[in-house]
Protein backbone atom coordinates (compact mmCIF):
# COMPACT_ATOMS: atom_id res chain seq x y z
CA UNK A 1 0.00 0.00 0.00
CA UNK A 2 1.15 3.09 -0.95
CA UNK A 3 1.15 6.42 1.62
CA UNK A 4 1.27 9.94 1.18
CA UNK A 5 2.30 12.27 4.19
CA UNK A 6 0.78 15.61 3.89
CA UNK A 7 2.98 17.54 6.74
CA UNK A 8 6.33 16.83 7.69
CA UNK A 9 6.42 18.88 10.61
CA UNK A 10 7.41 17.63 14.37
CA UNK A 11 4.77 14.50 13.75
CA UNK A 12 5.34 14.20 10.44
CA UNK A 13 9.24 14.32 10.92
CA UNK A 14 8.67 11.42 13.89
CA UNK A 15 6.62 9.36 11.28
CA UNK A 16 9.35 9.27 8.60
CA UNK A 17 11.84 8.07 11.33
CA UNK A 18 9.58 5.49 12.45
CA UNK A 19 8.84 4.04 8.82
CA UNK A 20 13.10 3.90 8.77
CA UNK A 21 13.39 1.99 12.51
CA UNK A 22 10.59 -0.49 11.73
CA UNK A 23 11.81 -0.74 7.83
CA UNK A 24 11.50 -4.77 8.40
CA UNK A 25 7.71 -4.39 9.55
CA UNK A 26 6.77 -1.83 6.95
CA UNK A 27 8.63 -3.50 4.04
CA UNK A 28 6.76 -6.91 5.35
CA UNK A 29 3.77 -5.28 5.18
CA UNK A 30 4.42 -4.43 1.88
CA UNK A 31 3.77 -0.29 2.99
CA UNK A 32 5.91 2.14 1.29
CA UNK A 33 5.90 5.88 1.37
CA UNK A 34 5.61 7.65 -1.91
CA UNK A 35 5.25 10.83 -1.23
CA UNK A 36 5.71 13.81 1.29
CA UNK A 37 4.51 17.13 1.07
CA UNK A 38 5.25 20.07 3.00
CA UNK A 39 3.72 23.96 2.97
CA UNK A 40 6.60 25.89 2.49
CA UNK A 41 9.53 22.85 2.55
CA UNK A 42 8.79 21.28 -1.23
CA UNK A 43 7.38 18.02 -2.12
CA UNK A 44 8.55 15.27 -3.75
CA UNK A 45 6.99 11.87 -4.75
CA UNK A 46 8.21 8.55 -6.04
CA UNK A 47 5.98 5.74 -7.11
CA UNK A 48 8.30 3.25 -6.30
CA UNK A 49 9.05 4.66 -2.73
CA UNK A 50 11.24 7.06 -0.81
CA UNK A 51 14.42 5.77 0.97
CA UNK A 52 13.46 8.11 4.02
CA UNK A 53 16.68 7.90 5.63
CA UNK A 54 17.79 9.81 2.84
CA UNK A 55 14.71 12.36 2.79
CA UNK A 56 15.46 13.00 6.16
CA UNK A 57 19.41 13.37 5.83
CA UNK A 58 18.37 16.03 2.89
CA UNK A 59 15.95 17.51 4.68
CA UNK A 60 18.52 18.32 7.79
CA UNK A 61 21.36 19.11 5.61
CA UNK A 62 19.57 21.51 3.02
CA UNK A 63 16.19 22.67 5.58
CA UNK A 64 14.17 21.27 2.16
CA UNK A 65 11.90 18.39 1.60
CA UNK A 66 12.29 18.59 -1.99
CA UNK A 67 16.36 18.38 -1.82
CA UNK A 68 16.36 15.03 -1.70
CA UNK A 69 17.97 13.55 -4.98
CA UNK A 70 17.56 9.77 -6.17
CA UNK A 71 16.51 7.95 -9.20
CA UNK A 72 12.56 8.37 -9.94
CA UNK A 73 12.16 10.59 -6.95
CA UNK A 74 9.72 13.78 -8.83
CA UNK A 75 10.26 17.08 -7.22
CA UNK A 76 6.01 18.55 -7.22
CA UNK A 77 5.17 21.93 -7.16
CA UNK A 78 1.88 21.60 -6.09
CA UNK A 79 0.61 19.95 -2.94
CA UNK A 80 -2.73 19.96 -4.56
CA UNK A 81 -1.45 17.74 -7.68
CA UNK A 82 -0.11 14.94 -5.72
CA UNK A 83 -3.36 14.92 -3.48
CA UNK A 84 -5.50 14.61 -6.24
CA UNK A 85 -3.86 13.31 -9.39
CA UNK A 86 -0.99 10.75 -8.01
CA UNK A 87 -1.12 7.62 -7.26
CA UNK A 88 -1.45 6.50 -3.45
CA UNK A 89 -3.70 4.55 -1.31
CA UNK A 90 -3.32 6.04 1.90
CA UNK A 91 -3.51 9.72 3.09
CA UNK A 92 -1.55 10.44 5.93
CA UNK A 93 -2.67 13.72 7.05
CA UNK A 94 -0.12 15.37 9.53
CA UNK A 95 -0.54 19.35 9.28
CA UNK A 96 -1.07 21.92 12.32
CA UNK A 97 -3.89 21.26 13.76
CA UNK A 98 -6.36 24.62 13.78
CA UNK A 99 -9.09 24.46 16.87
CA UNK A 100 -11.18 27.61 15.01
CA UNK A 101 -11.76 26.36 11.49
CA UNK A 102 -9.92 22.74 11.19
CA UNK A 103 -8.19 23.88 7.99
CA UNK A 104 -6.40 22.91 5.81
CA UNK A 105 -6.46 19.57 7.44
CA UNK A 106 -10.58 19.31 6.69
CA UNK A 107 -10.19 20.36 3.42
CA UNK A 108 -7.00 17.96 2.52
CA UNK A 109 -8.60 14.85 3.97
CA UNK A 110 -12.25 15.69 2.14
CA UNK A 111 -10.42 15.54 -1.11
CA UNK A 112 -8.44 12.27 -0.05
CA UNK A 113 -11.84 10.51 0.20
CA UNK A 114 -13.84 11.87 -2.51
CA UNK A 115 -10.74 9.78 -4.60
CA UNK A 116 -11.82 6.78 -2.63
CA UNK A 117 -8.41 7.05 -0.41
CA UNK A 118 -8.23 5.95 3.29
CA UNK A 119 -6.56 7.84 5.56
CA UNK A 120 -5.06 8.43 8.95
CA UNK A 121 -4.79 11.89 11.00
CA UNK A 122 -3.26 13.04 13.64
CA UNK A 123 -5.47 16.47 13.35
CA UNK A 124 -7.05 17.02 16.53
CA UNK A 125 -8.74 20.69 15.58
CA UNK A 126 -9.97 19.37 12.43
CA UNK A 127 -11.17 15.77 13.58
CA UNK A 128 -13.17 17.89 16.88
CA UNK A 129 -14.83 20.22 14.45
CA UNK A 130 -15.43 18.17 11.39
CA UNK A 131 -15.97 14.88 12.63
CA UNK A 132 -19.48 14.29 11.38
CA UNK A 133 -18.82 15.50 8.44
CA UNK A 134 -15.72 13.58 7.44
CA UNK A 135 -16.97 10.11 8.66
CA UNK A 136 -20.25 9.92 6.89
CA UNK A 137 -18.11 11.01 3.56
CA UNK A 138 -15.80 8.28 4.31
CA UNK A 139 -18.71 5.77 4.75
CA UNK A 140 -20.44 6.55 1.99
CA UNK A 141 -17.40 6.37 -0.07
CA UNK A 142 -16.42 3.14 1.47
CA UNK A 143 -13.06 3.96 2.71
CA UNK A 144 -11.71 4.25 6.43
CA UNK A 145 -10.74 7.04 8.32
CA UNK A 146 -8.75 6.13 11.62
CA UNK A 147 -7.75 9.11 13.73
CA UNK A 148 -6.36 7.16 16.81
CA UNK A 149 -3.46 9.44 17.24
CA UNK A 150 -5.77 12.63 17.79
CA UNK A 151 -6.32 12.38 21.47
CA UNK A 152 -4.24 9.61 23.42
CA UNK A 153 -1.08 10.19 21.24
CA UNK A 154 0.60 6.53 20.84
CA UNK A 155 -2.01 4.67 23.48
CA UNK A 156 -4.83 2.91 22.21
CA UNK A 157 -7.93 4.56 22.70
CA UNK A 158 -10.51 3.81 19.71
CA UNK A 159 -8.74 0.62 18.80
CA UNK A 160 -9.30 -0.70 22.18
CA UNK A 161 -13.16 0.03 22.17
CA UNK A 162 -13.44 -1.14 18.36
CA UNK A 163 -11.52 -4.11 19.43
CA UNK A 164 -11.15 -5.31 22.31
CA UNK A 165 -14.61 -4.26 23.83
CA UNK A 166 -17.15 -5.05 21.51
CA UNK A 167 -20.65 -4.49 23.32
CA UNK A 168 -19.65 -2.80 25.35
CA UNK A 169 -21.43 0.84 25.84
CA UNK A 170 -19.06 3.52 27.51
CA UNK A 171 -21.60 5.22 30.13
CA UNK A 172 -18.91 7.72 31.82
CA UNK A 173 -15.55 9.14 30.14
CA UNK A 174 -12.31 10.41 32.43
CA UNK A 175 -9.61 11.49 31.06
CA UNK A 176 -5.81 13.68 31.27
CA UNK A 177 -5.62 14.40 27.75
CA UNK A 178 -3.17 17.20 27.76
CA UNK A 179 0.44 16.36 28.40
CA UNK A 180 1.65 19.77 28.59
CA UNK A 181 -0.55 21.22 30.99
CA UNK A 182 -0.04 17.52 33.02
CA UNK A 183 4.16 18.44 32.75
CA UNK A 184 3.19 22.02 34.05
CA UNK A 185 1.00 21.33 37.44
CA UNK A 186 3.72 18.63 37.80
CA UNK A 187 6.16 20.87 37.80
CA UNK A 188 4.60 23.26 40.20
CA UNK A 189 4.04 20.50 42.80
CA UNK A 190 8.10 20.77 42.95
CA UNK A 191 8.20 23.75 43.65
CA UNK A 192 8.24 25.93 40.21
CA UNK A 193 6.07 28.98 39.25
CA UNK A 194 3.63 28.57 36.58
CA UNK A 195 5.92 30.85 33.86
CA UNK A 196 8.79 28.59 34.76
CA UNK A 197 6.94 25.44 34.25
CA UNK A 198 5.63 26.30 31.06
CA UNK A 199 9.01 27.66 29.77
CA UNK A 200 10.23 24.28 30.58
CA UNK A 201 7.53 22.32 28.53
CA UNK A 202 7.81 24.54 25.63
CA UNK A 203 11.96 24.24 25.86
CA UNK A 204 11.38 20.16 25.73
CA UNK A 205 9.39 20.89 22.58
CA UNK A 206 6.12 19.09 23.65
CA UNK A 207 3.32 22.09 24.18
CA UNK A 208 1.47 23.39 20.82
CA UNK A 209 3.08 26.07 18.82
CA UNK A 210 0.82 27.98 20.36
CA UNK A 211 1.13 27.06 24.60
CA UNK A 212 -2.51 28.56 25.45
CA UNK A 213 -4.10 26.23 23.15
CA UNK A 214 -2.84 23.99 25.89
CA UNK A 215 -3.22 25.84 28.73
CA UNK A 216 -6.71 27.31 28.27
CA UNK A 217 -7.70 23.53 27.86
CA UNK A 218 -8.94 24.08 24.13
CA UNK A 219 -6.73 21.09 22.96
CA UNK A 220 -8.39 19.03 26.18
CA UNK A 221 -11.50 19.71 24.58
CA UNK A 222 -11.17 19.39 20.96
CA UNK A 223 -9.85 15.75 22.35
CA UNK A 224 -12.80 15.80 24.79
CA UNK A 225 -15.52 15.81 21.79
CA UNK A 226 -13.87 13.52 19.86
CA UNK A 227 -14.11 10.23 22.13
CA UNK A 228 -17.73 12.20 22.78
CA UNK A 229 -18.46 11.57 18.94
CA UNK A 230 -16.82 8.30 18.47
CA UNK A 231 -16.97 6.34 21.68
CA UNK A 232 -20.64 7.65 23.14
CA UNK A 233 -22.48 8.26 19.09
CA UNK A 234 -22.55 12.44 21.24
CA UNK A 235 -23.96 15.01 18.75
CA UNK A 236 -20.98 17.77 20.67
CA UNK A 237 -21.70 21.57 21.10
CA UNK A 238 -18.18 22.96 22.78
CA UNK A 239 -19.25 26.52 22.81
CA UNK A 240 -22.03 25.10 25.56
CA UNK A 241 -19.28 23.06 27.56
CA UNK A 242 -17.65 24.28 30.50
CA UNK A 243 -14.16 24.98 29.48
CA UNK A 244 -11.54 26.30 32.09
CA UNK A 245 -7.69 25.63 31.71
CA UNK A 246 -5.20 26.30 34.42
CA UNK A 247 -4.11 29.73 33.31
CA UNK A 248 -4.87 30.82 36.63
CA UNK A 249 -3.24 27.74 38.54
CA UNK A 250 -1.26 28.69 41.32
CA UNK A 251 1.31 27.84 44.14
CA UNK A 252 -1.53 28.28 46.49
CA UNK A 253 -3.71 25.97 44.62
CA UNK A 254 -1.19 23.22 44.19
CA UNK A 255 -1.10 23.51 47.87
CA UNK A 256 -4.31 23.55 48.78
CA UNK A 257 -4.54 19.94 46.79
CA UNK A 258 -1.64 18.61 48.72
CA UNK A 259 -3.32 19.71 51.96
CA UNK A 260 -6.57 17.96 51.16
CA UNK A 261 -4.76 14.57 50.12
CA UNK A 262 -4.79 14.97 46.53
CA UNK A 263 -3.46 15.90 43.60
CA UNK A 264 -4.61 18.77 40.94
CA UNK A 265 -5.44 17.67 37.58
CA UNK A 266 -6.91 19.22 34.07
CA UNK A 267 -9.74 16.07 34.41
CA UNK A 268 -11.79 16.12 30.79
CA UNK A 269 -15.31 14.39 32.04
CA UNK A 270 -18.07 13.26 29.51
CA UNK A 271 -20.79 12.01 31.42
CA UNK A 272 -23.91 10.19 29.67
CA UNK A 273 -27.17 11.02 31.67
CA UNK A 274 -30.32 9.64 29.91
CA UNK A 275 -30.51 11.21 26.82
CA UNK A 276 -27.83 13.71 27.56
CA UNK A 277 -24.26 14.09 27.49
CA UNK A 278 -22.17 16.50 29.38
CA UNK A 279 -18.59 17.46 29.05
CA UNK A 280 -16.76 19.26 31.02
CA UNK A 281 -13.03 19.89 31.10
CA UNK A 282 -11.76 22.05 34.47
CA UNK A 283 -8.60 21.68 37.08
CA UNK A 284 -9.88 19.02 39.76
CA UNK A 285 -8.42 17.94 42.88
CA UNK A 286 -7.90 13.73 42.96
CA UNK A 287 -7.97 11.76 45.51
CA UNK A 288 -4.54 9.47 45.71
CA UNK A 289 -6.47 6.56 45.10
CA UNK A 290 -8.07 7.88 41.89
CA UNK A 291 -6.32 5.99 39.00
CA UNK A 292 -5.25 8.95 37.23
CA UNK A 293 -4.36 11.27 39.92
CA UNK A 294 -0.62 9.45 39.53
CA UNK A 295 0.06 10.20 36.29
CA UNK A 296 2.60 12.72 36.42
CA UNK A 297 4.85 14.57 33.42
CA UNK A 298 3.86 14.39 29.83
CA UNK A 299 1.65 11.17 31.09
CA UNK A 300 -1.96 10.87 29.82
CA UNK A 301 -4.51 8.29 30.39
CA UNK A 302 -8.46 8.05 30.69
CA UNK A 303 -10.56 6.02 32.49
CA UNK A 304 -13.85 4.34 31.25
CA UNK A 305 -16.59 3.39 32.87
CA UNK A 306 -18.23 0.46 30.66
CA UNK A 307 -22.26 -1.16 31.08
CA UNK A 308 -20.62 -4.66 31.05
CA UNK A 309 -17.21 -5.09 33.01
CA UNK A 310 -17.18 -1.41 34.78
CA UNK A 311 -13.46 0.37 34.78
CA UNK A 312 -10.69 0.04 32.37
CA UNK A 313 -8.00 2.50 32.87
CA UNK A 314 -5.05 3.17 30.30
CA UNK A 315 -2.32 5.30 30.54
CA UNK A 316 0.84 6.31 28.22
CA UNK A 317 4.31 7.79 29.60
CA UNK A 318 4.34 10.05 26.75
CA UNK A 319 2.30 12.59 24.39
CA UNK A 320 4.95 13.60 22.17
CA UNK A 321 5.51 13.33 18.08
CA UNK A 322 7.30 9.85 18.66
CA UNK A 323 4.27 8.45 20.25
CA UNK A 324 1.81 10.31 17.74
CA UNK A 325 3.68 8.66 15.29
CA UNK A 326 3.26 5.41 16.49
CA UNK A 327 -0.56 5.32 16.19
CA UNK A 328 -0.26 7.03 12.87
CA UNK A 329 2.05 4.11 12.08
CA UNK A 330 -0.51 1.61 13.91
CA UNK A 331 -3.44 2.59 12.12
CA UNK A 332 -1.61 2.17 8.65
CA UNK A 333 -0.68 -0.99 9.57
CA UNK A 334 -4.32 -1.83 10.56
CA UNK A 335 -5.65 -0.89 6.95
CA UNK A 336 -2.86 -3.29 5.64
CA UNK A 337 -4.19 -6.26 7.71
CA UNK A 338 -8.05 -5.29 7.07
């Protein structure tokens, strides 16, 4: 099967270097990447696959995608061309995520599937706002659209539900879906201020380009209505859930959590009531025996409450671009195997 990357960014980037560690499981699998295209970096395509070690050595040498030079590799001057006139089989969509408008990812993936192309995102903004829309298209067309790497980063998530726990109806949702704001109250229970806990986590790389995306809990969210969508069948309104970040976190609050036995968390809740779903994503104080309330770092996990076997908890030590890749990587793999 052959992918295209759209975005070779810091989880594109991580992707590429995957595809070159696990060479033996992607070459078994008979995967191979054909092209890669970038925004302002070039593109460059090659039916018969890129060597990415190369792409990448290019790409660090030169600052340019389109640099690298081997036999049949095309350099493309339009993105556009190779989304909708090449030849792939997979669209692996990887560009910034927006949390207003979901563009360009929306737009990129739409045209993926109206060519009868499956594909795999990372996009959390577009994936939150458009996530209706995209999987009925996908449906109808017949292809799949797998998206496990939009809130859990490398942990399993959706794959776990659409696997591993079939009839089973998820009545409540818990969850620590933002690693940078999990690094930051961390950090403060050391003994840091909040501007010195956030200038570490963006040093380390890890926070959106943007850190209040993090920090207001808009990424939480946008995560937040996606299992809402997908696990629970929610029809999600953000603008009426109660949003509140930890902008406003401070040494005193951190504290006050210690003091009570506890630890403070940004908790995302989705609660099924009836006919109703609410969300909510706010700091909360934990309890020590609360099966999050130990993640600490870039750690994130959830907690689900299930009709049939009650609690399952999962958890992943990171929420970086090397675990992102690895679902991106997982859920290629799972369109090879059917």
């Amino acid at each position: 099967m052959k992918v295209l990357l759209f975005g070779c960014g810091r989880v594109g980037r991580a992707f590429c270097e995957l595809l070159g560690r696990k060479r033996d499981v992607v070459e078994s699998a008979s995967i191979s990447l054909v092209g890669v295209a970038t925004r302002s970096r070039g593109c460059v395509f090659n039916s018969h696959g890129i060597d990415v070690d190369r792409l990448l050595q290019w790409e660090a040498l030169t600052g340019r995608i389109d640099a690298l030079e081997s036999e049949g590799t095309l350099v493309i001057s339009d993105a556009n061309e190779m989304l909708e006139d090449l030849d792939y089989d997979i669209l692996v969509e990887c560009t910034p995520s927006d949390f207003e408008i979901g563009e360009p990812a929306r737009s990129i993936m739409k045209k993926a599937i109206k060519r009868g192309k499956h594909v795999v995102t990372a996009n959390t903004g577009a994936m939150s706002l458009h996530f209706d829309e995209l999987t009925r298209e996908s449906l109808e067309i017949g292809v799949k659209l797998l998206y496990e790497a939009t809130v859990l980063s490398g942990t399993p998530l959706f794959s776990l539900v659409r696997h591993g726990l079939p009839g089973c109806c998820i009545r409540r949702f818990e969850g620590i879906l933002n690693g940078t704001c999990n690094f930051v109250l961390t950090v403060m229970g050391m003994g840091s201020t909040f501007d010195e806990a956030l200038l570490e986590a963006q040093r380390r790389g890890l926070s959106e380009q943007n850190p209040w995306v993090d920090i207001d809990g808009l990424e939480a969210a946008a995560k937040t209505a996606i299992v809402a969508r997908s696990l629970m069948s929610a029809n999600v309104d953000l603008k009426q859930a109660s949003i509140k970040g930890i902008r406003n976190i401070t040494a005193q609050n951190i504290e006050e959590a210690k003091r009570r036995g506890g630890k403070l968390k940004l908790l995302s809740r989705i609660e099924a009531n009836s006919n109703e779903i609410h969300i909510s994503v706010s700091p909360e104080i934990l309890s020590l025996n609360h099966p999050l309330a130990h993640l600490e770092g870039f750690s994130i996990g959830a907690l689900l409450l299930t009709d049939v076997i009650g609690e399952i908890c999962i958890s992943g030590s990171g929420s970086g671009p090397k675990e992102t890749s690895y679902s991106l990587l997982k859920d290629v793999l799972s369109l090879r195997e059917g």
